[in-house]
Every structure is written in C-alpha cells, then in structure tokens.
C-alpha atoms as a PDB file:
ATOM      1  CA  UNK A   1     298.853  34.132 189.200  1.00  0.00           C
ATOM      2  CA  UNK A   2     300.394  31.584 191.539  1.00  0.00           C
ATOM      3  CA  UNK A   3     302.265  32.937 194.910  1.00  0.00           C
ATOM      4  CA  UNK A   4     302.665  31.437 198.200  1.00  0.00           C
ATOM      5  CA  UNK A   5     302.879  33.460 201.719  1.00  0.00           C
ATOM      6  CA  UNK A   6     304.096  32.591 204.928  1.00  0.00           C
ATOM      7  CA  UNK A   7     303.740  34.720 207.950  1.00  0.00           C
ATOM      8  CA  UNK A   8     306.168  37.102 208.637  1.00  0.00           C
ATOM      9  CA  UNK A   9     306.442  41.037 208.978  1.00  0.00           C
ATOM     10  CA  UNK A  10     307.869  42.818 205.916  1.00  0.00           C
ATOM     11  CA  UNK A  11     308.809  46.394 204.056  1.00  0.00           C
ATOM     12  CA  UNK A  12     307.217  44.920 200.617  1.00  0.00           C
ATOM     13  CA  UNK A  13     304.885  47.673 200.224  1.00  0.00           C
ATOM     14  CA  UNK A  14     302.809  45.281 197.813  1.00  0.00           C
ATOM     15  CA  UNK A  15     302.726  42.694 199.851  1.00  0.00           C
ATOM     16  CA  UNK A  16     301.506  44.733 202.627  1.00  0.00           C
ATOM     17  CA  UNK A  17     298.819  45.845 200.256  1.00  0.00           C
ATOM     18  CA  UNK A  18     297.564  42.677 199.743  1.00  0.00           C
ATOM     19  CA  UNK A  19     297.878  41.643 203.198  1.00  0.00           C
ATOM     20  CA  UNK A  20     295.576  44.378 204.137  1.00  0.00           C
ATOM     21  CA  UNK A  21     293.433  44.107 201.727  1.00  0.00           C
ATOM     22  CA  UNK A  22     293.072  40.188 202.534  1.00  0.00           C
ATOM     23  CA  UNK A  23     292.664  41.040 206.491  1.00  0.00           C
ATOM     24  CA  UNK A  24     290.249  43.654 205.526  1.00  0.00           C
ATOM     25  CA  UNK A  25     292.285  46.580 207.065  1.00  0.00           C
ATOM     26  CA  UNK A  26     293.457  49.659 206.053  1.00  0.00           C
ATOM     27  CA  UNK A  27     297.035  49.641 204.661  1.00  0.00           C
ATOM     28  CA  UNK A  28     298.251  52.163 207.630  1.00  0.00           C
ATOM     29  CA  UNK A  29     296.583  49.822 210.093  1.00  0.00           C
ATOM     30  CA  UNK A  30     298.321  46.999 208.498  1.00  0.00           C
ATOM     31  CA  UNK A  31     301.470  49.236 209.304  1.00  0.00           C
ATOM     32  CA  UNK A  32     300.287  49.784 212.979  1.00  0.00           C
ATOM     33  CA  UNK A  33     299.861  45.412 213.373  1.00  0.00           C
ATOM     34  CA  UNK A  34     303.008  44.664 211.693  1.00  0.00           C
ATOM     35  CA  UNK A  35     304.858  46.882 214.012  1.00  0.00           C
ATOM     36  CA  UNK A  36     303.138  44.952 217.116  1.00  0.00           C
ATOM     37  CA  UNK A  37     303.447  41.343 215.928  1.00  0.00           C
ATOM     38  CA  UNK A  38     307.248  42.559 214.970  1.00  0.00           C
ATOM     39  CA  UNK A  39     307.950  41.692 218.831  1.00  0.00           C
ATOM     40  CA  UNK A  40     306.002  38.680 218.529  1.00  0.00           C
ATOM     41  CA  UNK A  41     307.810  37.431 215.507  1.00  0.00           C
ATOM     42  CA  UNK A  42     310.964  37.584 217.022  1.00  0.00           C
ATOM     43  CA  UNK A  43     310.334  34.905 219.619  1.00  0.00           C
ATOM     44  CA  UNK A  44     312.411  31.682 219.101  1.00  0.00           C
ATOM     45  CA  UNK A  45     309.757  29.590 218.632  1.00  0.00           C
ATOM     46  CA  UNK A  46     307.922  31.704 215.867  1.00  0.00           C
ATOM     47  CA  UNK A  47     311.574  31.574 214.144  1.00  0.00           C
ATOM     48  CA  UNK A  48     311.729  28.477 214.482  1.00  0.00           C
ATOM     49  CA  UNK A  49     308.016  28.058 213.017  1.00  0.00           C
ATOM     50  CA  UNK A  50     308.799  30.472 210.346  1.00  0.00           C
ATOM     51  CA  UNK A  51     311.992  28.784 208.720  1.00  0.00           C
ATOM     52  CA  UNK A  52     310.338  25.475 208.457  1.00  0.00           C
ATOM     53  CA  UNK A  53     307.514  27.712 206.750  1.00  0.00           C
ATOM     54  CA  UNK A  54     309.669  28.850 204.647  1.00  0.00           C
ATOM     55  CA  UNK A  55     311.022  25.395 203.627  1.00  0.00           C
ATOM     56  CA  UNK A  56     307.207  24.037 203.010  1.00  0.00           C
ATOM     57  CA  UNK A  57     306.199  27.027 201.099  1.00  0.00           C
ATOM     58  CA  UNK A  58     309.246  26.485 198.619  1.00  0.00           C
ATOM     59  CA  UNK A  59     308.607  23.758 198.151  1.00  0.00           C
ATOM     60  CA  UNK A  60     304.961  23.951 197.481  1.00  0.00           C
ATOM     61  CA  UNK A  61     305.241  27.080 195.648  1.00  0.00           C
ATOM     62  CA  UNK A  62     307.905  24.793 193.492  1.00  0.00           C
ATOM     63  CA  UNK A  63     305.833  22.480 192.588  1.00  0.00           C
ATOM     64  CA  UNK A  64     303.007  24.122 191.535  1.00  0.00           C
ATOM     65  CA  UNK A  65     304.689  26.279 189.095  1.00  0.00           C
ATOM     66  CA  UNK A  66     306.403  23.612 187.517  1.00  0.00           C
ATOM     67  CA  UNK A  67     303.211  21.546 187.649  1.00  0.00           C
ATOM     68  CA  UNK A  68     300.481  23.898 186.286  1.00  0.00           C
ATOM     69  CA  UNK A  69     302.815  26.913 184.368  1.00  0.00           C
ATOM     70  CA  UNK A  70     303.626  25.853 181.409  1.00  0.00           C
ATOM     71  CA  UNK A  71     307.040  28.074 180.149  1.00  0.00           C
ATOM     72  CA  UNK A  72     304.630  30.372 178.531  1.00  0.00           C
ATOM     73  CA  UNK A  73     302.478  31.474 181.230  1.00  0.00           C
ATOM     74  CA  UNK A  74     305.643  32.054 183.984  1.00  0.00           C
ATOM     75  CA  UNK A  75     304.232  35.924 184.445  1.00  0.00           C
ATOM     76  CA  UNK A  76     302.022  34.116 186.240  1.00  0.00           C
ATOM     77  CA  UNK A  77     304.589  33.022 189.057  1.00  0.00           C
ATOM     78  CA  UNK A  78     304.029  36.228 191.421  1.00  0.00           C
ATOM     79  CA  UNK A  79     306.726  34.202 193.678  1.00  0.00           C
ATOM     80  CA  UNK A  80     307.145  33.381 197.743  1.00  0.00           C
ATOM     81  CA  UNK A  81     306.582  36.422 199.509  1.00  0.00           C
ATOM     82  CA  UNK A  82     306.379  36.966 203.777  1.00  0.00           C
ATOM     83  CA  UNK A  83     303.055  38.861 204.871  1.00  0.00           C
ATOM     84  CA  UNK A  84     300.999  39.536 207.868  1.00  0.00           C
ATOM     85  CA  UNK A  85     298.002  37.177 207.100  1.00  0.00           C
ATOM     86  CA  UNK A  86     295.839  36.899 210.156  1.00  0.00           C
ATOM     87  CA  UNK A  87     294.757  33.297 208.562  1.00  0.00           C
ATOM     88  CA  UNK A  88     298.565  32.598 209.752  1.00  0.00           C
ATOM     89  CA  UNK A  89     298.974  34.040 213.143  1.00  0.00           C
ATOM     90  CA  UNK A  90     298.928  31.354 216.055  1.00  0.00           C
ATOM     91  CA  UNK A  91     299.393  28.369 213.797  1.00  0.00           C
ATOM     92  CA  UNK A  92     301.370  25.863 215.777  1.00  0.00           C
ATOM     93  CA  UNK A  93     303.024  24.035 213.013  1.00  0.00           C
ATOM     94  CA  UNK A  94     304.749  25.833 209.922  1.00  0.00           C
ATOM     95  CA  UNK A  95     302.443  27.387 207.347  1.00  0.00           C
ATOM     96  CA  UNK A  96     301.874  28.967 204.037  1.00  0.00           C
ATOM     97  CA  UNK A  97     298.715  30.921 202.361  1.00  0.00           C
ATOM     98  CA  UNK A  98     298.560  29.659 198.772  1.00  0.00           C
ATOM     99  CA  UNK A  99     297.291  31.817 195.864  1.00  0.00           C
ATOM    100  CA  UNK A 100     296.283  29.386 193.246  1.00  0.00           C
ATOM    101  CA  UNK A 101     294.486  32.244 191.085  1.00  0.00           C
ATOM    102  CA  UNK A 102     292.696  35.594 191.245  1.00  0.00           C
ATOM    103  CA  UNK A 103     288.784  35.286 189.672  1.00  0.00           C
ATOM    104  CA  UNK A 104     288.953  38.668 188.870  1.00  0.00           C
ATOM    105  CA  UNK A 105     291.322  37.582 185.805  1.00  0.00           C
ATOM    106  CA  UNK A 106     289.243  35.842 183.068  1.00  0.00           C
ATOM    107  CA  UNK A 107     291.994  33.543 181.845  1.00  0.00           C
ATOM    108  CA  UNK A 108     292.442  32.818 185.422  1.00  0.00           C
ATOM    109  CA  UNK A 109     289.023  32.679 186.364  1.00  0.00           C
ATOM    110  CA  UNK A 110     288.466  29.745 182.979  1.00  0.00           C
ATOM    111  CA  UNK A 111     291.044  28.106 184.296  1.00  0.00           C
ATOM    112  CA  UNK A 112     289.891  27.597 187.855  1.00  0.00           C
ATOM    113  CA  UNK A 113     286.750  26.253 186.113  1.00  0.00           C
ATOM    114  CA  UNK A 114     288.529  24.012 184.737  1.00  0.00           C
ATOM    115  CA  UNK A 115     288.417  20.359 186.808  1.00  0.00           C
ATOM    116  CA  UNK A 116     291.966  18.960 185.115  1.00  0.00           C
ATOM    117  CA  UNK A 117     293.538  22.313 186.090  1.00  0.00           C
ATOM    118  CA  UNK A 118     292.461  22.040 189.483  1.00  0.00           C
ATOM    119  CA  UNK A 119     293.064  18.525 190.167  1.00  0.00           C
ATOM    120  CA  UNK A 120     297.120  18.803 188.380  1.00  0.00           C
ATOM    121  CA  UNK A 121     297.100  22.051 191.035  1.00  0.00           C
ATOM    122  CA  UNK A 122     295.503  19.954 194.180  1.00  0.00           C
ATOM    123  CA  UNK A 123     298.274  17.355 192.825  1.00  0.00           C
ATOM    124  CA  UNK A 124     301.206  20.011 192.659  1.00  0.00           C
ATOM    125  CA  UNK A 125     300.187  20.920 196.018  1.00  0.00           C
ATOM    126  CA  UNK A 126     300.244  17.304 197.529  1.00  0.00           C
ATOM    127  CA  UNK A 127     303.462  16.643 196.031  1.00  0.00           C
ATOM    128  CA  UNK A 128     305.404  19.882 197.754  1.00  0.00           C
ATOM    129  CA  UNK A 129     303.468  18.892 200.895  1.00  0.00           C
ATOM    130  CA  UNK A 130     305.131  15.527 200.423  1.00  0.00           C
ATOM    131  CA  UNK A 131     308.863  16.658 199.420  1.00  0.00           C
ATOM    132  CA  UNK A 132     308.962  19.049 202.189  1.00  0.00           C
ATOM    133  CA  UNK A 133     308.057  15.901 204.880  1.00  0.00           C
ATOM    134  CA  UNK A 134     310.928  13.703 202.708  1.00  0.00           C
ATOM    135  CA  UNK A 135     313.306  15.917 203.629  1.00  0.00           C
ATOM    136  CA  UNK A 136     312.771  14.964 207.397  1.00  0.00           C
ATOM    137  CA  UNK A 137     311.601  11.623 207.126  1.00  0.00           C
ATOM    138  CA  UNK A 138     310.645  11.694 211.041  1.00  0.00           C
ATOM    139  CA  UNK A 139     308.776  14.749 212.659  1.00  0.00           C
ATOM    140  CA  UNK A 140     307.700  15.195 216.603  1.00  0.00           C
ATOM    141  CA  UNK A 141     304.244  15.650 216.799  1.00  0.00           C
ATOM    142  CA  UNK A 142     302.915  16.723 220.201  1.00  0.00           C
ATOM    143  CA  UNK A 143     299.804  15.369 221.459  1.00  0.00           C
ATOM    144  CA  UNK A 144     297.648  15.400 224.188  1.00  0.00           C
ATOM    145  CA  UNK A 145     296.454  12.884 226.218  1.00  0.00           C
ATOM    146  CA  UNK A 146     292.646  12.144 226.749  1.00  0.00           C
ATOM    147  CA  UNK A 147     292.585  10.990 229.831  1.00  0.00           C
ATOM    148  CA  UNK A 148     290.864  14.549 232.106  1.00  0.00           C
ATOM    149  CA  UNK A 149     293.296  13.105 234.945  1.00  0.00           C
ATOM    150  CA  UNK A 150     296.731  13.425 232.890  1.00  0.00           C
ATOM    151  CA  UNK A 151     296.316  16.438 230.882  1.00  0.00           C
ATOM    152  CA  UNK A 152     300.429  15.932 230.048  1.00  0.00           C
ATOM    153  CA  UNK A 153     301.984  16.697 226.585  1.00  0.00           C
ATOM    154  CA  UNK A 154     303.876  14.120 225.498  1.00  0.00           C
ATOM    155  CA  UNK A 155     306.447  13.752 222.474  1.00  0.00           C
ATOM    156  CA  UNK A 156     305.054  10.633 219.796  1.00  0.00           C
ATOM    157  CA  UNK A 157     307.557   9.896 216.645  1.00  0.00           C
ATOM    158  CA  UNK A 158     305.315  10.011 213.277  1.00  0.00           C
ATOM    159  CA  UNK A 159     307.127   8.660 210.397  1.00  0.00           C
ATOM    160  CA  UNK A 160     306.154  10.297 207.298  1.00  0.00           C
ATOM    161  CA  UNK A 161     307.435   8.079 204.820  1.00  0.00           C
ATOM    162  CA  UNK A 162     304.448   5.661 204.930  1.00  0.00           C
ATOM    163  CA  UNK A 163     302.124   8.398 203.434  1.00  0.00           C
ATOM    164  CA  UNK A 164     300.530   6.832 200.252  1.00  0.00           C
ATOM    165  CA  UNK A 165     301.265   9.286 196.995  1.00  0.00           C
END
C-alpha cells in the first residue's frame, strides 16, 4: 500500500508499531522516545517545520494515489499518518517518509518490478513535490557563505516556478 509520514509524536498505536519496527526499537522504547522528542516537537520552529510537512506530504500522498491507484485498488491507500521516524528527526526543511509498497506483498512486490509502475510513481511523486512549491511560488532558502572569513547566514530568494516539469 501507499502512505506517507511526516514526523510528529502520536497515540496511533499502529503507527507507533511501524515506527518502531522501522527504527528498529522495541514498541515500549518507541513509547519512552516519543515521550522525549514530545518536548522537542513543541518548539516553534519544529511547528513550523511540521505544518509545511504536512502540506508537502498531502500533497504528495495526493498525487500518488490518484496517479498509480486505480479506483479498484484504493485499499491500498493506507493514508497520511504522523510518526516518530528517526530518518525525519533534525531535517531542516519540511519532510515526509513515503511508502510506495511493502515487498512482502506479492501483488505489491510485481508491481514494484514493474518499470512503468515505478516511473508513473517517481512521476506522481515529482508532481506533489511540484504543487506543494506552486502554492508558494517564492521560498527563503538559507545558505552559507564559503568564504572561512564570513561564516554569516544569509537569506537568498529562490523562485520555484522556473523548475522544468
């Protein structure tokens, strides 16, 4: 199935399962670390992080239903769901984990093999990726400067809408 994760604590006691089982921890560990990061997750600038996450995960996890489900196969959408991922933790820009499949299904498993499938879901993918950055047409993208002299952040305009589909 298809489902999309962003970072973010959470009482879905499936979720948590796969979370765990994903960071290689035990589920009552996984219990123990969301309790921690809880505190952590609550700063501004991780909400801030997280509801732009949000936005590019939906609209991902959009498109690559309605690009690669057909209305037949929509048991297959498992949905957009918060976890702990540790994948996630300290990214400084929003981000989602993407589930395109699960080999240990055999119709999934054919279907990864299968070159059109994956290039329509590497397409679906592109094309939330896209929507998401049309919705704010320009983005501030901090960058460093190279010089060892002026290590100084400094705030450079990126227009998005000159990205080639």
């Amino acid at each position: 199935g298809i489902e999309t994760y962003i970072l973010n604590w959470t009482d879905d006691e499936e979720a948590m399962k796969v979370a765990a089982r994903e960071n290689a921890i035990s589920l009552k560990e996984m219990k123990r670390l969301r309790d921690e990061l809880s505190i952590i997750l609550a700063s501004l600038e991780n909400e801030s992080k997280r509801d732009e996450s949000i936005k590019v995960a939906g609209y991902v996890h959009q498109s690559m239903v309605a690009g690669v489900l057909p209305d037949y196969l929509q048991e297959y959408n498992r949905g957009l769901k918060q976890a702990l991922f540790y994948v996630l933790v300290g990214a400084k820009m929003p981000a989602a984990l993407l589930e395109v499949g699960f080999i240990s299904n055999p119709f999934e498993e054919k279907m990864l093999g299968n070159e059109i499938y994956r290039l329509n879901l590497a397409n679906s993918i592109v094309s939330g990726i896209l929507k998401y950055f049309s919705e704010s047409p320009v983005k501030m993208l901090i960058t460093q400067e190279e010089s060892p002299d002026s290590r100084k952040n400094k705030t450079v305009p990126v227009k998005y809408s000159n990205i080639k589909k």
